[in-house]
Protein backbone atom coordinates (compact mmCIF):
# COMPACT_ATOMS: atom_id res chain seq x y z
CA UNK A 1 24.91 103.26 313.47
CA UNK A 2 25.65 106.15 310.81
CA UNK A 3 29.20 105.38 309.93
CA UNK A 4 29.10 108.57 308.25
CA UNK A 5 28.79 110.97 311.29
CA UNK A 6 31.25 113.81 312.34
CA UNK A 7 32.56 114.02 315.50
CA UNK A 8 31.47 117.27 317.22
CA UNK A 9 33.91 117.07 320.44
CA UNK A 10 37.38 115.51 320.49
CA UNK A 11 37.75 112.06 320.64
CA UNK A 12 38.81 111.05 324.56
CA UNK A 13 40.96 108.49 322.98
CA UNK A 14 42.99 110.52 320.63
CA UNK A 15 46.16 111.24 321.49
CA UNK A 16 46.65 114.82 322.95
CA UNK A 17 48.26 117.72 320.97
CA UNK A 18 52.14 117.63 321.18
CA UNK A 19 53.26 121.26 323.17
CA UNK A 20 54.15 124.00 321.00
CA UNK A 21 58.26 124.13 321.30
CA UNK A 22 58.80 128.01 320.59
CA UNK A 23 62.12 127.85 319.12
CA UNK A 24 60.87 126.00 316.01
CA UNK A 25 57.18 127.42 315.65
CA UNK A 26 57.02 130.07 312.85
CA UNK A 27 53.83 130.70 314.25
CA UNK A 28 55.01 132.34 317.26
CA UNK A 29 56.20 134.98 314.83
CA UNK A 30 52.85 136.53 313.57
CA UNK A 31 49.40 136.44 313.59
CA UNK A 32 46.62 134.91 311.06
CA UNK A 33 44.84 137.74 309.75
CA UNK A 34 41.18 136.60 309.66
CA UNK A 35 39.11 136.84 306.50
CA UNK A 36 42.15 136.55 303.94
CA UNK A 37 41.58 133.71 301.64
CA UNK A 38 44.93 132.35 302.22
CA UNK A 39 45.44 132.94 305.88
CA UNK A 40 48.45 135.86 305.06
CA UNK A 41 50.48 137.06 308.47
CA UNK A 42 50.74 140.64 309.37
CA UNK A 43 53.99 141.86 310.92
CA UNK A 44 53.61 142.67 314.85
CA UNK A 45 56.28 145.31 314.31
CA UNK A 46 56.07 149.00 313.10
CA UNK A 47 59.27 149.30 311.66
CA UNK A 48 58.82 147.17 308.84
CA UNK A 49 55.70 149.01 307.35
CA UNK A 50 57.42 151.00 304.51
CA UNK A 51 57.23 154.94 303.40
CA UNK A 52 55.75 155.74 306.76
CA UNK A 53 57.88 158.79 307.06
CA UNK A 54 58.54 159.59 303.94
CA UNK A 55 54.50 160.39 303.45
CA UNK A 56 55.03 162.37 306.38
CA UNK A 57 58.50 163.58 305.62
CA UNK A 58 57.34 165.58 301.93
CA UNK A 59 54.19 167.21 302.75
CA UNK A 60 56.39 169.03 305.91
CA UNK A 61 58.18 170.64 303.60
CA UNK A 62 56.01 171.12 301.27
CA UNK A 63 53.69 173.38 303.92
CA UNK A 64 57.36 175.43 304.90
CA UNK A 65 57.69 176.03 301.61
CA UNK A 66 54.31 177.33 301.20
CA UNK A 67 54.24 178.98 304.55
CA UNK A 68 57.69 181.03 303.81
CA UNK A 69 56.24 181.91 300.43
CA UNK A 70 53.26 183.40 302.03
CA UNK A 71 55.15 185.27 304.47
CA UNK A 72 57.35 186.99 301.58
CA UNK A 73 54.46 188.17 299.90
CA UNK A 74 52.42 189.52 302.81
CA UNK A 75 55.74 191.78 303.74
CA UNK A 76 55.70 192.84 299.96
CA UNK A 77 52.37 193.81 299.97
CA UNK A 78 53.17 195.32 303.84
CA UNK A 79 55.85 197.55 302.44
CA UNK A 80 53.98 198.52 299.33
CA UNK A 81 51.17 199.83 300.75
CA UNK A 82 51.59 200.15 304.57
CA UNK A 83 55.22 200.71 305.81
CA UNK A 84 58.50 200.47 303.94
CA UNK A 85 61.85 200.11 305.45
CA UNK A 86 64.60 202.13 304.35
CA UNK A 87 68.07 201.72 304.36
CA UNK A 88 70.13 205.27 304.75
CA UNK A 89 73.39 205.36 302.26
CA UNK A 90 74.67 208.80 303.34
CA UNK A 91 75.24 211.49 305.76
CA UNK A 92 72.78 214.20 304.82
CA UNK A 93 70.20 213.63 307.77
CA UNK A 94 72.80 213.54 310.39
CA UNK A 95 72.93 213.38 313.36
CA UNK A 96 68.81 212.87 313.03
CA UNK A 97 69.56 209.59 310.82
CA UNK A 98 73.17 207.99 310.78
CA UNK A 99 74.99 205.35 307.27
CA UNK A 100 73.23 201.98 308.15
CA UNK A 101 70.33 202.86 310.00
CA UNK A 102 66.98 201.21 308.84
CA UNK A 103 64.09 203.74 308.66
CA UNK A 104 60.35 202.09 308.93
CA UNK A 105 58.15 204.41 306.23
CA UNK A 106 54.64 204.85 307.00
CA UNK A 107 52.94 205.09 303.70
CA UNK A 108 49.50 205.99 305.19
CA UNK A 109 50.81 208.87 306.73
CA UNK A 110 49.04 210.96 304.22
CA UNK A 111 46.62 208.59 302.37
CA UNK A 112 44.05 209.92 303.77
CA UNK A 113 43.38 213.58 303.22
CA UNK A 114 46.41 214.94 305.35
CA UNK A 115 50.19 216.45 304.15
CA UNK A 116 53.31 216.50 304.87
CA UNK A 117 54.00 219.81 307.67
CA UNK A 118 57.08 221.78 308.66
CA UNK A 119 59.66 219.73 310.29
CA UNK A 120 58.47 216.32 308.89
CA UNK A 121 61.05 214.19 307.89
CA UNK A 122 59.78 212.17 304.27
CA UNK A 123 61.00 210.02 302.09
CA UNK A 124 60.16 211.27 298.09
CA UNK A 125 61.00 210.04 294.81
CA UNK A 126 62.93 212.46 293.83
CA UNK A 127 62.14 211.98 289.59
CA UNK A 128 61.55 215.19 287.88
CA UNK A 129 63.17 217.66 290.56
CA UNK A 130 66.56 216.16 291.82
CA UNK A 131 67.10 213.49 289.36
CA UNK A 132 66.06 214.16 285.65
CA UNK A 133 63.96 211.16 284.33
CA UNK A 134 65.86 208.27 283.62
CA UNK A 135 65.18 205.61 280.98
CA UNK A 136 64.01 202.15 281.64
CA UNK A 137 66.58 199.31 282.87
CA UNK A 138 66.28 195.59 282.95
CA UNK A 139 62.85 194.95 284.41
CA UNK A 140 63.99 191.33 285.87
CA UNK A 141 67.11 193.42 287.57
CA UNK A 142 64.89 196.32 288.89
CA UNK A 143 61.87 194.16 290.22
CA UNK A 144 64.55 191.77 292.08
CA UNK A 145 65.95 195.39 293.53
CA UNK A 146 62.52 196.56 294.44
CA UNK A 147 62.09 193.90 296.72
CA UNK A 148 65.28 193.46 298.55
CA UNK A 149 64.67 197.21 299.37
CA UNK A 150 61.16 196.95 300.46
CA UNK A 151 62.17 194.29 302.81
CA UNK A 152 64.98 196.67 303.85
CA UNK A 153 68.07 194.82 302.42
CA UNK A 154 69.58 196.63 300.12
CA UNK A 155 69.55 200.34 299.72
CA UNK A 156 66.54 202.51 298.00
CA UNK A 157 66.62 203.33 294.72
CA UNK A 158 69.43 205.93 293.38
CA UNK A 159 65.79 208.25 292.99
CA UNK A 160 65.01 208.18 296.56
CA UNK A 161 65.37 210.68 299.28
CA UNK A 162 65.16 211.20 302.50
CA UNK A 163 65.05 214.91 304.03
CA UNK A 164 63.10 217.44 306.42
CA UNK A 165 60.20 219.36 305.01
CA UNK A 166 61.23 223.33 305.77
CA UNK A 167 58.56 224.87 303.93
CA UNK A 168 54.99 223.69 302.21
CA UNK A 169 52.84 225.31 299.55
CA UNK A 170 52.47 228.91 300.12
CA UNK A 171 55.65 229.54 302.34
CA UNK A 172 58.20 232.04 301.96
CA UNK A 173 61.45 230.39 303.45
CA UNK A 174 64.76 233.11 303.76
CA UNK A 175 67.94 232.74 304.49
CA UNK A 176 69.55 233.79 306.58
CA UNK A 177 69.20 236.34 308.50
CA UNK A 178 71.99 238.84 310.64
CA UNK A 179 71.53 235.50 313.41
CA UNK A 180 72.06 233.11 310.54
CA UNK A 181 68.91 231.80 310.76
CA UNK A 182 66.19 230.29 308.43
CA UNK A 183 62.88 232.03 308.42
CA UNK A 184 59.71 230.96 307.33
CA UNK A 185 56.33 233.47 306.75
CA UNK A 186 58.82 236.35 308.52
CA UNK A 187 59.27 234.25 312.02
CA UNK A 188 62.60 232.98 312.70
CA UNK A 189 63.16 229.62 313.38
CA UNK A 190 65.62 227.66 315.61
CA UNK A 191 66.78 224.26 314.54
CA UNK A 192 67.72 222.07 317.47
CA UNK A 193 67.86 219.06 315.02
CA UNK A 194 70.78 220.40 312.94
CA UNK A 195 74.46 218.29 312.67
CA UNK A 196 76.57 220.46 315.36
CA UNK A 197 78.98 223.05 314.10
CA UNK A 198 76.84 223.09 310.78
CA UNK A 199 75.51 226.60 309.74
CA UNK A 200 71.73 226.43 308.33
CA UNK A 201 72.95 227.21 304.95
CA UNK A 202 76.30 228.41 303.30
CA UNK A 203 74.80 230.42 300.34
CA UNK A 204 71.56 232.81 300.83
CA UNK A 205 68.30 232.22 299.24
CA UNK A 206 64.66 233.47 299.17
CA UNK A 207 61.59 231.70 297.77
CA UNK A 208 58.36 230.89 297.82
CA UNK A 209 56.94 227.49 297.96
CA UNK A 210 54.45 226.68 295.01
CA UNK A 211 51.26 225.26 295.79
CA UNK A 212 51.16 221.45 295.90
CA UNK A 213 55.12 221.25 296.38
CA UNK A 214 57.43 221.45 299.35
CA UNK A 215 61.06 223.01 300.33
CA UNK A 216 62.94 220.17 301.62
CA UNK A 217 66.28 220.29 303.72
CA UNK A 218 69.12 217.63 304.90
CA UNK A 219 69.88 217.98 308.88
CA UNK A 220 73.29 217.81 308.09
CA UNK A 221 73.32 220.81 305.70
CA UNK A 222 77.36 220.75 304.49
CA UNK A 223 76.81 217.26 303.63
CA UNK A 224 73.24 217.21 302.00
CA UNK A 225 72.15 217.39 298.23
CA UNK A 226 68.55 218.93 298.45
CA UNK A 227 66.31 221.83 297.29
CA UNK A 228 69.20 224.60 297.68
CA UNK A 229 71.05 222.90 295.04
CA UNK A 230 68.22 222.71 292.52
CA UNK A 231 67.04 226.11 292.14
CA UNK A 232 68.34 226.30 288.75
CA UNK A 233 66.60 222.90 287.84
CA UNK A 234 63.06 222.43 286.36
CA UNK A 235 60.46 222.61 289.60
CA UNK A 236 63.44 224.97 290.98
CA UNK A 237 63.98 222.10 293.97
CA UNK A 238 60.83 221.89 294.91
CA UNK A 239 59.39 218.25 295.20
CA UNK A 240 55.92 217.71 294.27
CA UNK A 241 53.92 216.23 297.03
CA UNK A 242 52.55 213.39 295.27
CA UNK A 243 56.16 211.97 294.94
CA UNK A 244 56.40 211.61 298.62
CA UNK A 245 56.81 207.72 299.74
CA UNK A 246 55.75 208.22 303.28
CA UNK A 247 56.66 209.64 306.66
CA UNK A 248 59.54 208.62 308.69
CA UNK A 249 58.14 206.89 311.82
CA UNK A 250 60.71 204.86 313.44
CA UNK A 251 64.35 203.65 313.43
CA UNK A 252 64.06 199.96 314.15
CA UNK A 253 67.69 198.97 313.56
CA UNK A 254 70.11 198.57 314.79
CA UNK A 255 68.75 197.90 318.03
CA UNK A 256 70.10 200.88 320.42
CA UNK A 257 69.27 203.39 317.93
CA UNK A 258 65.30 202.53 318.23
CA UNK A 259 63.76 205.70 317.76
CA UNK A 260 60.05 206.88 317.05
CA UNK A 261 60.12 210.21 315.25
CA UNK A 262 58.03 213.12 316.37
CA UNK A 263 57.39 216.26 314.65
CA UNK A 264 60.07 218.75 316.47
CA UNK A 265 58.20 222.43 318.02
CA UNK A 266 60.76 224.41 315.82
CA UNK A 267 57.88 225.53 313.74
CA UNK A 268 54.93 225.85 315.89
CA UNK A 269 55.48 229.61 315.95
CA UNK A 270 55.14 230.02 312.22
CA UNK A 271 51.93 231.34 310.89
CA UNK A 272 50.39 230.46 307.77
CA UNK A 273 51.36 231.95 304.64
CA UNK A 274 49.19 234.99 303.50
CA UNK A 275 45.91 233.87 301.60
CA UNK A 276 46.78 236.42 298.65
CA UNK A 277 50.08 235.15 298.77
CA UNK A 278 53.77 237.29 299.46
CA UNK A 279 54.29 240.46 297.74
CA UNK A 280 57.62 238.85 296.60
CA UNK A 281 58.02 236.35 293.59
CA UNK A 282 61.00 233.75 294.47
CA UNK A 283 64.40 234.53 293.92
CA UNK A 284 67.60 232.98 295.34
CA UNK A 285 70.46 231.14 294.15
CA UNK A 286 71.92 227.63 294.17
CA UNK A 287 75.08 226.32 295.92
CA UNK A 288 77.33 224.11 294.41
């Protein structure tokens, strides 16, 4: 007999296995991980695996982060090229516009070929003709300005207007006449949008629009700055039309004041202006 021979099967005579008693057999606790070279024990319970949600916990804000930055810059680029809000400061467009309203700009308005009309209501830079040029400020304070007022929350620059186009290139605009009424190419010319109780103007005038340029008007005319009061400046109040921003299009706050604009029939009746031009040169004068 090989004395050296391994059993294969258990020995019937060996004494069986004691039981397992639970309360004192570590083993109960975890598992032997096969393939380890020293048998290691892997936990049976999630919550002790560490910087599970912290790895999920940074890149979550990481992607808001991202995602609001993204968002800021597409309304930038929005306003800049598209529509701008606007915040009104004043009174000079009421009742049309009231203080606080927020006035959506569409810049593309006339991109493409066509110009402001009679009774539009734009928003201009008004550098050159109602403002005289003014030097540079701090570029950091300005840029920070520019877009808190593109995204509507704060008000335009001190350069920016808003008003009604009364007359474009090649227009003769009077008044007033025995009615008190403006006229434009010789037809008179009803206002319905005017601030009640307010007379069309207070001091008479009569000029001719330049090519290129337009005569602009507040709805509320005893409380608006525009092209009356500039006849004695350089461009005599007229405001290039290369300087306008865009065309009013809505009023989207505050809520019960939502309001698409829509060119008013006030000037449908107006022909246009003479192809050799009027026999008059402008004249008029300027109101304090």
């Amino acid at each position: 007999m090989d004395t050296e021979a391994q059993h294969t099967e258990r020995d019937p005579s060996s004494p069986a296995d004691p039981p397992v008693d639970p309360a004192t057999d570590d083993g109960s606790r975890s598992v032997r991980v096969p393939g380890t070279p020293d048998g290691g024990t892997s936990s049976e319970d999630p919550e002790e695996t560490p910087g599970d949600d912290s790895a999920e916990r940074g890149p979550s804000w990481l992607r808001t982060g991202l995602t609001g930055a993204a968002c800021v810059v597409l309304l930038l680029l929005v306003s800049h090229f598209v529509a701008q809000p606007f915040l009104i400061p004043s009174r000079s467009m009421e009742p049309t516009l009231q203080v606080g309203d927020r006035l959506l700009v569409n810049k593309l308005a006339y991109r493409f070929g066509s110009e402001p009309a009679r009774g539009d209501v734009v928003v201009f830079d008004g550098t050159g003709s109602f403002v005289p040029e003014q030097p540079a400020g701090n570029p950091v304070t300005g840029l920070l300005h520019d877009a808190a007022a593109a995204l509507g929350l704060a008000a335009p620059d001190e350069t920016d207007f808003v008003k009604r186009v009364v007359g474009t290139g090649g227009d003769r605009v009077v008044c007033c006449d025995a009615d008190g009424r403006i006229s434009v190419n010789g037809t008179r010319v009803e206002e319905p949008y005017l601030a009640p109780g307010d007379r069309p103007s207070d001091v008479p005038f009569d000029i001719v629009v330049p090519p290129g340029t337009l005569w602009v008007m507040g709805d509320h005319r005893s409380q608006s700055s525009d092209s009356r009061d500039h006849l004695g400046s350089p461009g005599g109040g007229m405001v290039p039309v290369d300087r306008v921003v865009g065309r009013a299009a809505w009023i989207v706050w505050p809520v019960n004041r939502w309001t698409a604009f829509e060119r008013p029939g006030a000037y449908d009746s107006v022909p246009a202006p003479p192809a050799a031009g009027h026999p008059t040169g402008p004249r008029g004068s300027g109101h304090g």
